[in-house]
PDB file of N, CA and C in Angstrom:
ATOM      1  N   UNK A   1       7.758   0.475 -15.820  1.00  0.00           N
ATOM      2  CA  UNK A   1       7.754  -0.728 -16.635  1.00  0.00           C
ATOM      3  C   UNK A   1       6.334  -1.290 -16.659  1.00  0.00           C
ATOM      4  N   UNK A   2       5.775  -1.337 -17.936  1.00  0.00           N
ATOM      5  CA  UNK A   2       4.547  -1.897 -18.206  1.00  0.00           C
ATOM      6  C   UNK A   2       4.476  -3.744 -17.309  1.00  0.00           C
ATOM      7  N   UNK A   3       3.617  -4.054 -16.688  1.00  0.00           N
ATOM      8  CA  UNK A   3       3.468  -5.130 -16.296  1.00  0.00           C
ATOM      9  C   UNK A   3       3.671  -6.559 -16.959  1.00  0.00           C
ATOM     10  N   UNK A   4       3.192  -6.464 -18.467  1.00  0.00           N
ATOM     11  CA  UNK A   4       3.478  -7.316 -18.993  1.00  0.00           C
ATOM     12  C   UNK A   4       5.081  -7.373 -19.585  1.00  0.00           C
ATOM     13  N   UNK A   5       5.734  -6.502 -19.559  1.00  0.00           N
ATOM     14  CA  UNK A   5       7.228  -6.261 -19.766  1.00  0.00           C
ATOM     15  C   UNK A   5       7.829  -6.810 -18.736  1.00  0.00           C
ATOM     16  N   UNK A   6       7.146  -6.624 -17.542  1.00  0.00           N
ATOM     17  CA  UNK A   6       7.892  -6.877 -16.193  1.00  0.00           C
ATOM     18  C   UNK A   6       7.619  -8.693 -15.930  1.00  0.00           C
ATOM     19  N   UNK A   7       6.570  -9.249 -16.242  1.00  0.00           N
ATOM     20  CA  UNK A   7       6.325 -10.167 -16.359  1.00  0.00           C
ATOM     21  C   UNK A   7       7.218 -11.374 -16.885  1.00  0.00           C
ATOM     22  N   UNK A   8       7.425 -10.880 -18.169  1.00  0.00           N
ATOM     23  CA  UNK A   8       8.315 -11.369 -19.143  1.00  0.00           C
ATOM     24  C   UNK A   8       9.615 -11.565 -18.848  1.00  0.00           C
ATOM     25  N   UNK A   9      10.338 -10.007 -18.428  1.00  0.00           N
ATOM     26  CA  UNK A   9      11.723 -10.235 -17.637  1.00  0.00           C
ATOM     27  C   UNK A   9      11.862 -10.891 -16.592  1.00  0.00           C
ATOM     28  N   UNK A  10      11.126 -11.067 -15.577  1.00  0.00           N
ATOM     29  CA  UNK A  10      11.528 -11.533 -14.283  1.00  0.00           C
ATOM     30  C   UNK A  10      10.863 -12.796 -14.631  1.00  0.00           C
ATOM     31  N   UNK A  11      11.006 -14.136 -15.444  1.00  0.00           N
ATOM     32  CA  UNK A  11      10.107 -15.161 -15.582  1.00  0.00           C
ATOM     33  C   UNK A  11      11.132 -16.400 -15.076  1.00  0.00           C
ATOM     34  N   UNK A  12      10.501 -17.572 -14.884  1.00  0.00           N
ATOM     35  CA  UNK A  12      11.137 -18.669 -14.783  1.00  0.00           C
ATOM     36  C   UNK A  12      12.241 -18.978 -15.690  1.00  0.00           C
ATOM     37  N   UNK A  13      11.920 -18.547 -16.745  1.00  0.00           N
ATOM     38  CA  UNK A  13      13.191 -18.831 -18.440  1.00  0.00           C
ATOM     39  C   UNK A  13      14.404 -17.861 -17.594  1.00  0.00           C
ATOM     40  N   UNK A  14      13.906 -17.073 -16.952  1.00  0.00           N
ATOM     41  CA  UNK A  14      15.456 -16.354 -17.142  1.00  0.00           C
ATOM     42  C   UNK A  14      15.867 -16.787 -15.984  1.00  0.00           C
ATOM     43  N   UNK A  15      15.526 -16.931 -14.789  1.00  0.00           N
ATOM     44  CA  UNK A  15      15.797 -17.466 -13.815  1.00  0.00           C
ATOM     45  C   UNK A  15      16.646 -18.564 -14.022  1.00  0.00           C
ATOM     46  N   UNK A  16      16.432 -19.581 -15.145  1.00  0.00           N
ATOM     47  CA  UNK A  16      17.089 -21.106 -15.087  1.00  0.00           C
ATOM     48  C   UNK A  16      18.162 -20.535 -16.260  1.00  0.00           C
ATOM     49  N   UNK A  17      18.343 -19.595 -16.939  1.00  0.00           N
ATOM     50  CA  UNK A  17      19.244 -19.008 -17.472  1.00  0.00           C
ATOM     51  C   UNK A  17      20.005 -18.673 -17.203  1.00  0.00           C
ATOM     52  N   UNK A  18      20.183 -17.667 -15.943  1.00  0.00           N
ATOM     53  CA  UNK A  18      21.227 -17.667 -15.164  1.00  0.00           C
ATOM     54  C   UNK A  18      21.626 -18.046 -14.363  1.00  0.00           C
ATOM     55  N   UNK A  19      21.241 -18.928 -13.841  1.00  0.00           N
ATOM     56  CA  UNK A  19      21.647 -20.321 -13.044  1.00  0.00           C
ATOM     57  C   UNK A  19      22.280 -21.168 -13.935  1.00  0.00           C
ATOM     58  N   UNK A  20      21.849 -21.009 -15.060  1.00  0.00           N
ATOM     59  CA  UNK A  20      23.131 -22.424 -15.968  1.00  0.00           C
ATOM     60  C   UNK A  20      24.125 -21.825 -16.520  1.00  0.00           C
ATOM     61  N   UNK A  21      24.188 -20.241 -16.518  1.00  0.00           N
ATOM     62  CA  UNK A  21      25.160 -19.240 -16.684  1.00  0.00           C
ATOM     63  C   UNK A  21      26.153 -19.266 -15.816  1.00  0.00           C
ATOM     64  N   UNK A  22      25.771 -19.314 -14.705  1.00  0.00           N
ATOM     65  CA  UNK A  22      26.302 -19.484 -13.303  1.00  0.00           C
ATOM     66  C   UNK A  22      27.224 -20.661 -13.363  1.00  0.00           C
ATOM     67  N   UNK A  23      25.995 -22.045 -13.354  1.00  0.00           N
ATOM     68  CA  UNK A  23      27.160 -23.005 -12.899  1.00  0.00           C
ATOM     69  C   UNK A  23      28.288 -23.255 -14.334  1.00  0.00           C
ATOM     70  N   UNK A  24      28.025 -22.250 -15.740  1.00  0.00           N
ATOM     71  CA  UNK A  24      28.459 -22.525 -16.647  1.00  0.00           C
ATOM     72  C   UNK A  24      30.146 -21.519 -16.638  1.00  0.00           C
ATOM     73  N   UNK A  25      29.990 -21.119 -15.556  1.00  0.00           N
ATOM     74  CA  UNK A  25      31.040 -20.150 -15.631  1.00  0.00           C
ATOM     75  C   UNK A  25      31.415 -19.304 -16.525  1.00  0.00           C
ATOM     76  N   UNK A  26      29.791 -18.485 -16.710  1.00  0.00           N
ATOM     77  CA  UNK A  26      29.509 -17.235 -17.931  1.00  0.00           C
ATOM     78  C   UNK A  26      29.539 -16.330 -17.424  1.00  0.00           C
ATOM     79  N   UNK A  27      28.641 -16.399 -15.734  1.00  0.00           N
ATOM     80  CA  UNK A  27      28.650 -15.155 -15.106  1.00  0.00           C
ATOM     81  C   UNK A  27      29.323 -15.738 -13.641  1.00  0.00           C
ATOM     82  N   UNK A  28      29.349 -14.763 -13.006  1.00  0.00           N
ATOM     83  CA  UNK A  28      30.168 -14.522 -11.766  1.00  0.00           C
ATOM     84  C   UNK A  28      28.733 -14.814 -10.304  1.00  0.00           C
ATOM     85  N   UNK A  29      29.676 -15.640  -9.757  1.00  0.00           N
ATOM     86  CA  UNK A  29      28.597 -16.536  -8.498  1.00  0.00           C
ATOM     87  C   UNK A  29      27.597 -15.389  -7.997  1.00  0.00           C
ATOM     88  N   UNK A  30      28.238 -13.820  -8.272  1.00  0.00           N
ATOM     89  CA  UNK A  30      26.605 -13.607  -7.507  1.00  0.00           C
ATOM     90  C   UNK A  30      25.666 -12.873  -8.487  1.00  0.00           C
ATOM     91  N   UNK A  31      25.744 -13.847  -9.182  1.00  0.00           N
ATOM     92  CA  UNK A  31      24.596 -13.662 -10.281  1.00  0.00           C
ATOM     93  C   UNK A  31      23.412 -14.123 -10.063  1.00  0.00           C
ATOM     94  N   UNK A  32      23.681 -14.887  -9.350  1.00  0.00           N
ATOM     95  CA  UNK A  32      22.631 -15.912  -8.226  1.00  0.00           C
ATOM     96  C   UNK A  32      21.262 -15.532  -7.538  1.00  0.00           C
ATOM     97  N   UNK A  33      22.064 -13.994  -6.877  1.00  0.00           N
ATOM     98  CA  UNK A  33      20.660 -13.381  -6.186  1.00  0.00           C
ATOM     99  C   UNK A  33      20.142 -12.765  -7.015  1.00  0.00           C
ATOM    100  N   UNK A  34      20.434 -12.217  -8.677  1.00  0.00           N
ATOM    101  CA  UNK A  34      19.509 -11.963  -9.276  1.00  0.00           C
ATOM    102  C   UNK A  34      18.619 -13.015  -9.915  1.00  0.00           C
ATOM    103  N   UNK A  35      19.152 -14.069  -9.936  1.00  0.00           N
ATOM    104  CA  UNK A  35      18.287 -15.252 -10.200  1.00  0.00           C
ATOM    105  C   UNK A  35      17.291 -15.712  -9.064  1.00  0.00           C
ATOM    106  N   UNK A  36      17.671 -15.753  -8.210  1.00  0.00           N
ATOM    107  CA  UNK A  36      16.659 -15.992  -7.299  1.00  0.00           C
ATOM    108  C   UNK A  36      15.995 -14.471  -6.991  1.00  0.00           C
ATOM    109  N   UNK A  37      15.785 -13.239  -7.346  1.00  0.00           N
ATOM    110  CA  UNK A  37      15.026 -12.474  -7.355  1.00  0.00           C
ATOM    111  C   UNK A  37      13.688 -12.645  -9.055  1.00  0.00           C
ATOM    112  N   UNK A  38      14.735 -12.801  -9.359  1.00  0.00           N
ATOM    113  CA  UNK A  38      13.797 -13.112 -10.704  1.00  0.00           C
ATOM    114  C   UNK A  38      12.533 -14.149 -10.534  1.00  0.00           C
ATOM    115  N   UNK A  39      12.609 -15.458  -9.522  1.00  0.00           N
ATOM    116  CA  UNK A  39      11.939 -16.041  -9.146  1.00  0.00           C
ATOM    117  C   UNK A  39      11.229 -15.824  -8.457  1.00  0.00           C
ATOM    118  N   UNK A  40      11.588 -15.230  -7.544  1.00  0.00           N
ATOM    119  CA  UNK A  40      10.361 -15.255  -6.857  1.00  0.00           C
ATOM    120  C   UNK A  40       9.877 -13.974  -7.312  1.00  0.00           C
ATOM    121  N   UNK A  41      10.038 -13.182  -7.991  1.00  0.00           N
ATOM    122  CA  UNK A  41       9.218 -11.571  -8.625  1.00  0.00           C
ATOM    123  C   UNK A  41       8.033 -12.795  -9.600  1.00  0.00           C
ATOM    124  N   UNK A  42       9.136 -13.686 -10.357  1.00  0.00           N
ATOM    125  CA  UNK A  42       7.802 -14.756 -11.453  1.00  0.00           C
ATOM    126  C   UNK A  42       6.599 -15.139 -10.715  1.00  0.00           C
ATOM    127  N   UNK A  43       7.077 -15.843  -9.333  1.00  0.00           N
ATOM    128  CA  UNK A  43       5.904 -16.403  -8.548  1.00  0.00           C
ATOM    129  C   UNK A  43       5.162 -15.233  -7.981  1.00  0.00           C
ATOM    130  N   UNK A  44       5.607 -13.867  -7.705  1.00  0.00           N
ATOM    131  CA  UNK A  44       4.445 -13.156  -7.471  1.00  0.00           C
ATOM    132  C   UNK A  44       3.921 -12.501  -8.201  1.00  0.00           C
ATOM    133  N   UNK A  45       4.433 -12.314  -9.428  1.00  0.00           N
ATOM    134  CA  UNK A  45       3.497 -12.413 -10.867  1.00  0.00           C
ATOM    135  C   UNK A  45       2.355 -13.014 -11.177  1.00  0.00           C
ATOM    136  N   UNK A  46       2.940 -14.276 -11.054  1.00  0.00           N
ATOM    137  CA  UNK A  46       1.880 -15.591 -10.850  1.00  0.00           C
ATOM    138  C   UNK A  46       0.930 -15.417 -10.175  1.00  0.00           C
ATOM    139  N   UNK A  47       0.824 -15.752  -8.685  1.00  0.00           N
ATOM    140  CA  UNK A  47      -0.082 -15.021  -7.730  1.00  0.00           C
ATOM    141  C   UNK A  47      -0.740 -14.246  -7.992  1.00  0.00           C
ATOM    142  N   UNK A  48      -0.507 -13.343  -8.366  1.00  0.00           N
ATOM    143  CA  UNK A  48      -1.146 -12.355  -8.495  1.00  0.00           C
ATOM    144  C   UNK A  48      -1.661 -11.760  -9.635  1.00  0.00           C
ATOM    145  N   UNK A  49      -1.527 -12.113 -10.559  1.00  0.00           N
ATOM    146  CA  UNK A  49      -1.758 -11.458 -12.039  1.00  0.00           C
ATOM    147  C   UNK A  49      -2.020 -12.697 -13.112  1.00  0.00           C
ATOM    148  N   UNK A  50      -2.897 -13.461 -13.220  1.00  0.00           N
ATOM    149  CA  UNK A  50      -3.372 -14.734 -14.191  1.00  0.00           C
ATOM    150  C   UNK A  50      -3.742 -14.207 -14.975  1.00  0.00           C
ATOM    151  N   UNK A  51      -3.811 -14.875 -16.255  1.00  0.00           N
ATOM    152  CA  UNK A  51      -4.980 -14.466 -17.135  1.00  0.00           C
ATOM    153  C   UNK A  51      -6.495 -15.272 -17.684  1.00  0.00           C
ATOM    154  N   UNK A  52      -6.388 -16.319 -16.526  1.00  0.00           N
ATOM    155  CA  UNK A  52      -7.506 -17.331 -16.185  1.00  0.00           C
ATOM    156  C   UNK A  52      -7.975 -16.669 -14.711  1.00  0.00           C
ATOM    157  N   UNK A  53      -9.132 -15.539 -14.952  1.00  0.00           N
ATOM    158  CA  UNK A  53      -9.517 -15.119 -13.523  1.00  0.00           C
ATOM    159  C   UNK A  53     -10.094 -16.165 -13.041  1.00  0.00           C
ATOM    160  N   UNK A  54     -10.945 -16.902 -13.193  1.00  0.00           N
ATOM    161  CA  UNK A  54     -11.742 -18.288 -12.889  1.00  0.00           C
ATOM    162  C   UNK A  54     -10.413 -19.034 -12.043  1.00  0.00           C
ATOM    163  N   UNK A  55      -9.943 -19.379 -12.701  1.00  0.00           N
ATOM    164  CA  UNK A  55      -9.041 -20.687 -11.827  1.00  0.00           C
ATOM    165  C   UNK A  55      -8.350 -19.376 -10.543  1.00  0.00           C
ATOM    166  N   UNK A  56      -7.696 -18.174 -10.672  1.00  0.00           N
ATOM    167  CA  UNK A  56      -6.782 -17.530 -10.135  1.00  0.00           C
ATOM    168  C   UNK A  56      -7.963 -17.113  -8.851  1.00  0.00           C
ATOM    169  N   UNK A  57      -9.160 -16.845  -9.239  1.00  0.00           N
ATOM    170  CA  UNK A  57      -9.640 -16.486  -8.004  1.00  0.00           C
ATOM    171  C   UNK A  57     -10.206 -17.847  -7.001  1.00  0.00           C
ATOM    172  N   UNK A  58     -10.409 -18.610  -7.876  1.00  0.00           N
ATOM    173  CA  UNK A  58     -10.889 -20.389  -7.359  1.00  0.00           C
ATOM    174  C   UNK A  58      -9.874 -19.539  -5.810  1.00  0.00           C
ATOM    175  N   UNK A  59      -8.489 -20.173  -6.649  1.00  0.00           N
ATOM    176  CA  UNK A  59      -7.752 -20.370  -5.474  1.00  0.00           C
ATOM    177  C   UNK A  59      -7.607 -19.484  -4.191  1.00  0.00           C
ATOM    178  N   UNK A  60      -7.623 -18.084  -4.594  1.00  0.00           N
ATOM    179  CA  UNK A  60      -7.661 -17.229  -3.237  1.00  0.00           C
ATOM    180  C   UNK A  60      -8.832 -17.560  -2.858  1.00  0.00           C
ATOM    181  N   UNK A  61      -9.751 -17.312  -3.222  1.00  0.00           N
ATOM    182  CA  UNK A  61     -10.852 -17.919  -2.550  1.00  0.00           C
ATOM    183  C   UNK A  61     -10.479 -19.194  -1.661  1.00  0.00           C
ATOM    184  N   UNK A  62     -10.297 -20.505  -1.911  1.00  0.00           N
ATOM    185  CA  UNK A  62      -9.744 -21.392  -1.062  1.00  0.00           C
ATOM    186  C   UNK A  62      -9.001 -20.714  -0.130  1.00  0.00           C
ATOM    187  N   UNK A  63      -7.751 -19.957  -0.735  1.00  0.00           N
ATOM    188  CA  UNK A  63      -6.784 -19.912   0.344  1.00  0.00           C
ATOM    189  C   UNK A  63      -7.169 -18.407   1.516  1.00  0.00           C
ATOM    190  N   UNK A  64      -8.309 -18.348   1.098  1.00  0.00           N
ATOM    191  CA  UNK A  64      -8.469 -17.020   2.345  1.00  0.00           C
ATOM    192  C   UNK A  64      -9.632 -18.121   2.880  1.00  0.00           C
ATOM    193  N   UNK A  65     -10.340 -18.758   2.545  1.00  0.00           N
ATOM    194  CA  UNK A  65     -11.597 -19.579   3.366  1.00  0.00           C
ATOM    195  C   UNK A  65     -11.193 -20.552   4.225  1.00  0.00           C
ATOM    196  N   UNK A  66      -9.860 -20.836   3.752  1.00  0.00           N
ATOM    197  CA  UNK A  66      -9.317 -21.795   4.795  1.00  0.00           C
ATOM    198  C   UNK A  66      -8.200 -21.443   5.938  1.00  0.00           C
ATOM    199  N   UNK A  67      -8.043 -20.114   5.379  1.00  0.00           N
ATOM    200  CA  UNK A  67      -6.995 -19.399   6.235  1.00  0.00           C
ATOM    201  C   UNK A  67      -5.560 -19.871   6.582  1.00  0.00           C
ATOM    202  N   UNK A  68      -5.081 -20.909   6.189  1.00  0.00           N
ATOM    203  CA  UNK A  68      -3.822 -21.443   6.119  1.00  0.00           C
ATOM    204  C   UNK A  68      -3.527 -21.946   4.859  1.00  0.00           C
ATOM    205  N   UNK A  69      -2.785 -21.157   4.507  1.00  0.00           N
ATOM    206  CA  UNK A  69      -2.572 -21.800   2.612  1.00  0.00           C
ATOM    207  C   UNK A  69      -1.078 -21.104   2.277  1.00  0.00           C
ATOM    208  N   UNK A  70      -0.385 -21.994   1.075  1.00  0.00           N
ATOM    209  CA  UNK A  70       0.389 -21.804   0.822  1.00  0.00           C
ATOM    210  C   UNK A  70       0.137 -20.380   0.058  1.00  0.00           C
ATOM    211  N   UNK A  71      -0.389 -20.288  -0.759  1.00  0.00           N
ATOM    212  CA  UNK A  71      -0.370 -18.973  -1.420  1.00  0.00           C
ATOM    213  C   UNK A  71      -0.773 -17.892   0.023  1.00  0.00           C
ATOM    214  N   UNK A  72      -1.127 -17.689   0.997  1.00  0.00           N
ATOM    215  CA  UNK A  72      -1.313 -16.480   1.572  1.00  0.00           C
ATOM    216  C   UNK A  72       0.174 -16.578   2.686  1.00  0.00           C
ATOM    217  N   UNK A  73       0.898 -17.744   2.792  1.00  0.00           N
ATOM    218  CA  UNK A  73       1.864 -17.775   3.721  1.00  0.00           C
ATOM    219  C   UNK A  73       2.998 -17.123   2.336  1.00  0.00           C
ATOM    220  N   UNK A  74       3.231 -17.376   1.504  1.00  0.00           N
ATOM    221  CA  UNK A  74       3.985 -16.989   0.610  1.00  0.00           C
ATOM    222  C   UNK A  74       3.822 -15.184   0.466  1.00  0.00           C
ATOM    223  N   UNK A  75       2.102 -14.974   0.227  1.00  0.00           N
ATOM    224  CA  UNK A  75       2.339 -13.526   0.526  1.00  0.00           C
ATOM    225  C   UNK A  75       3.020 -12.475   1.574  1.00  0.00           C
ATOM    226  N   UNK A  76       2.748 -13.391   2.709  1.00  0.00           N
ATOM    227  CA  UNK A  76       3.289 -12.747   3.932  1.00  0.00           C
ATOM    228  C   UNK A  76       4.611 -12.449   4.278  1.00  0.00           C
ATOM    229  N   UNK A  77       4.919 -13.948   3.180  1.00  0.00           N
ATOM    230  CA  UNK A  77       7.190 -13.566   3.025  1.00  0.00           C
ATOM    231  C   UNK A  77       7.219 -12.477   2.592  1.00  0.00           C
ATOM    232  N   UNK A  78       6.208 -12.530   1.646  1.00  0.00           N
ATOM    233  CA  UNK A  78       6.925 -11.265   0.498  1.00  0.00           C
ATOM    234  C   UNK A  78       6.715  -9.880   0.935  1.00  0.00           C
ATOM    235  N   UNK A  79       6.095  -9.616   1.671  1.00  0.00           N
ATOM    236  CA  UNK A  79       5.859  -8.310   2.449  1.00  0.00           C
ATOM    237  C   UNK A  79       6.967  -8.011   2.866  1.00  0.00           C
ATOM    238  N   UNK A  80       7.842  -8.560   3.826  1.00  0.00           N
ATOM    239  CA  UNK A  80       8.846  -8.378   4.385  1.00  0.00           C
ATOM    240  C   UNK A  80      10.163  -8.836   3.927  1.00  0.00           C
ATOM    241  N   UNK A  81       9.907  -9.200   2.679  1.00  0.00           N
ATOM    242  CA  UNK A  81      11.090  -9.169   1.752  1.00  0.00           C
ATOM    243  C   UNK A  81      11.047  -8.097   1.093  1.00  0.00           C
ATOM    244  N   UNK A  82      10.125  -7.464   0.661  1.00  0.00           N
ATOM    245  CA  UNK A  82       9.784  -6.211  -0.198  1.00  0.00           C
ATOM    246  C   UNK A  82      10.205  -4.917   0.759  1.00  0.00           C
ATOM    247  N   UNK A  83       9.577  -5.527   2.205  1.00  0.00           N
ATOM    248  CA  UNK A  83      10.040  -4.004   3.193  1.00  0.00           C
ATOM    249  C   UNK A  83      11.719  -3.646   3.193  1.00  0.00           C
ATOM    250  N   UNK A  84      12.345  -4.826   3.088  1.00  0.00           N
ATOM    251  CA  UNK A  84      13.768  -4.961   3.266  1.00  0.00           C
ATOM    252  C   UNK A  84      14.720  -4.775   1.433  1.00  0.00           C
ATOM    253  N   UNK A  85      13.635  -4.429   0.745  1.00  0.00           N
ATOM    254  CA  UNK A  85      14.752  -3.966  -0.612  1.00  0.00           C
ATOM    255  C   UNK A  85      15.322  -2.827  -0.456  1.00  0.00           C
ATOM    256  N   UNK A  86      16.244  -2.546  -0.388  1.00  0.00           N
ATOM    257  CA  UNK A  86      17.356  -1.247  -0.481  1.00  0.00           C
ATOM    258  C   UNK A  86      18.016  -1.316  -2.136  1.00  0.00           C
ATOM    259  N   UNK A  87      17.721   0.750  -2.592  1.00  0.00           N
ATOM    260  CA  UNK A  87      18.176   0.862  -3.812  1.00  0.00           C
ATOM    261  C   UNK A  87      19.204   2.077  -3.266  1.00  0.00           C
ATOM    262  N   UNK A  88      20.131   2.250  -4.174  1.00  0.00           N
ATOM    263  CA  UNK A  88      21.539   3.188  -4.105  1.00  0.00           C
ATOM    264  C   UNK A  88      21.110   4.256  -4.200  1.00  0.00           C
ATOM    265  N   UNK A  89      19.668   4.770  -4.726  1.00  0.00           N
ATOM    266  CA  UNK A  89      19.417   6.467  -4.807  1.00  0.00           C
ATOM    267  C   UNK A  89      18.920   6.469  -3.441  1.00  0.00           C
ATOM    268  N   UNK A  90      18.678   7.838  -3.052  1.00  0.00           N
ATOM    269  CA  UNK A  90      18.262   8.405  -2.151  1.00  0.00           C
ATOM    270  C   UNK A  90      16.394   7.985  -1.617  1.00  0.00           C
ATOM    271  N   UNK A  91      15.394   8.298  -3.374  1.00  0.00           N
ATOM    272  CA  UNK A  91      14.366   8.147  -3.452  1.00  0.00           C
ATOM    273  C   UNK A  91      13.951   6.598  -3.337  1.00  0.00           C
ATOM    274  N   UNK A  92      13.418   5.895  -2.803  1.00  0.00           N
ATOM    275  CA  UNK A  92      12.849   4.581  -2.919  1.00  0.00           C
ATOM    276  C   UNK A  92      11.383   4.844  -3.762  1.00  0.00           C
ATOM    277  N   UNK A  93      11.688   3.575  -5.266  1.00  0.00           N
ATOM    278  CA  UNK A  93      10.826   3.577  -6.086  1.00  0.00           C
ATOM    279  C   UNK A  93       9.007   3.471  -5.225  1.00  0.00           C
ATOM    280  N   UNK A  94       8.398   3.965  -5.671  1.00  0.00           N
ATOM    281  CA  UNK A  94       6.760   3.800  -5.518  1.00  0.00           C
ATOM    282  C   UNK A  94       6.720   2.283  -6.017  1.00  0.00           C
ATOM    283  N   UNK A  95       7.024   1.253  -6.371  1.00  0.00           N
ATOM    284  CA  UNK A  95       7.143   0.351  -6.597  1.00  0.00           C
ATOM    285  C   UNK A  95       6.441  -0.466  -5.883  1.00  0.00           C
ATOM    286  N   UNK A  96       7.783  -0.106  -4.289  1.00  0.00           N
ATOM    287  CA  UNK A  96       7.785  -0.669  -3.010  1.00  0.00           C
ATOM    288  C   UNK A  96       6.791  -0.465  -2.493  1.00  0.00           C
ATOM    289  N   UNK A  97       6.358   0.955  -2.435  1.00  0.00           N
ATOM    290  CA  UNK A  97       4.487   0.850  -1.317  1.00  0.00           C
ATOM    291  C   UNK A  97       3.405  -0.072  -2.265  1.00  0.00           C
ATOM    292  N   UNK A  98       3.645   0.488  -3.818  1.00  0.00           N
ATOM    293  CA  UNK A  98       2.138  -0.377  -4.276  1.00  0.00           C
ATOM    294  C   UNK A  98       2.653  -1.992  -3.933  1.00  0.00           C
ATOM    295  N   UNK A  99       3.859  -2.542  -4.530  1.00  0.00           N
ATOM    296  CA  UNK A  99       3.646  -3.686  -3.779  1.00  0.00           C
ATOM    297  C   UNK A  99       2.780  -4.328  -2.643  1.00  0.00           C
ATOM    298  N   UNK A 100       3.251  -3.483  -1.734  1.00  0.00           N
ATOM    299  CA  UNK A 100       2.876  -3.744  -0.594  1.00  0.00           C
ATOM    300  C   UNK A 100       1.815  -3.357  -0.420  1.00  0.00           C
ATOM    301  N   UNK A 101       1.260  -2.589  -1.263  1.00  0.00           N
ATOM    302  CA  UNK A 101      -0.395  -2.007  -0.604  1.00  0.00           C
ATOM    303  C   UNK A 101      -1.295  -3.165  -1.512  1.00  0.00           C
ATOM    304  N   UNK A 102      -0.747  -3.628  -2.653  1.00  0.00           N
ATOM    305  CA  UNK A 102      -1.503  -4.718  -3.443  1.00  0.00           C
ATOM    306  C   UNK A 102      -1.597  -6.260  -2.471  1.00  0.00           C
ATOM    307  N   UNK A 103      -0.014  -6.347  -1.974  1.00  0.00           N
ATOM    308  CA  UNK A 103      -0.431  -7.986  -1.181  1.00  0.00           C
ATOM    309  C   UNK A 103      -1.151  -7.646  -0.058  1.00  0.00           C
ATOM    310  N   UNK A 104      -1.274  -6.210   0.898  1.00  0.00           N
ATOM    311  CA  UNK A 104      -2.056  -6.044   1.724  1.00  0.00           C
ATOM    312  C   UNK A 104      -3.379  -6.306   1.857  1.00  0.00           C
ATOM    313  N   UNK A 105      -3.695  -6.136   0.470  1.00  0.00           N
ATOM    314  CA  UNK A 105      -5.054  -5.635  -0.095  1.00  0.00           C
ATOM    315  C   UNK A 105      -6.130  -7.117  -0.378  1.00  0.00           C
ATOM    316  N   UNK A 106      -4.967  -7.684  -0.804  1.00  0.00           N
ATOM    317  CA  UNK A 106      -5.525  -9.219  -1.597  1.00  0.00           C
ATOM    318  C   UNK A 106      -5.545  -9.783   0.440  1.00  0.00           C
ATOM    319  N   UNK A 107      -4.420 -10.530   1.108  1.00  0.00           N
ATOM    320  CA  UNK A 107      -4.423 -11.007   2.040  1.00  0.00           C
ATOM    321  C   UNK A 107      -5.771 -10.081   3.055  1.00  0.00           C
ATOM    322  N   UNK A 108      -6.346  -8.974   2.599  1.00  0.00           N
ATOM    323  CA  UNK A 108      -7.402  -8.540   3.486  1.00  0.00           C
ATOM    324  C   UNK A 108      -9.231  -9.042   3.291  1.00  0.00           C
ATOM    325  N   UNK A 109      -9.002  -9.613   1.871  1.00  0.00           N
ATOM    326  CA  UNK A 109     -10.195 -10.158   1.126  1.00  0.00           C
ATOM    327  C   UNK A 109     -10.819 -11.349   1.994  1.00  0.00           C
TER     328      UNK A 109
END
């Protein structure tokens, strides 16, 4: 999936979409954890992929110079939320390492 495809699907719009699906009794309650996956995939979209490099690096910059920041404590969830995705095939997508080799990479700057 092209990035900007992936972008698009996993965004805040759909997130609050199926959450009002949810409490609308369109879809079935555990529609939920795909909504809250959708979110937080948006926020590490966000993080990580701007299209204002200026402001997007401002901030890592801050948040690695100061060494306690919300954006690098947020990366660190996501490592170990990412280590812990389980898929039904056998093969686990390449997905999962670049993930992880990308927030490695940034949190090493």
């Amino acid at each position: 999936m092209e990035v900007n495809r992936a972008a698009q699907v996993l965004s805040a719009s759909l997130f609050l979409a199926i959450i009002f699906l949810v409490y609308a009794k369109e879809l079935p309650e555990a529609a939920m954890a795909t909504a809250y996956f959708c979110d937080r995939m948006y926020i590490l979209f966000d993080c990580l992929n701007s299209s204002q490099f200026k402001k997007t690096w401002q901030k890592f910059r801050h948040a690695i110079l100061k060494g306690e920041s919300e954006i690098l404590d947020f990366l660190h969830q996501q490592l170990g939320w990412i280590s812990a995705w389980q898929f039904q095939s056998r093969r686990q997508p390449h997905a999962i390492i670049g993930w992880q080799v990308t927030i490695k990479c940034v949190l090493m700057l």
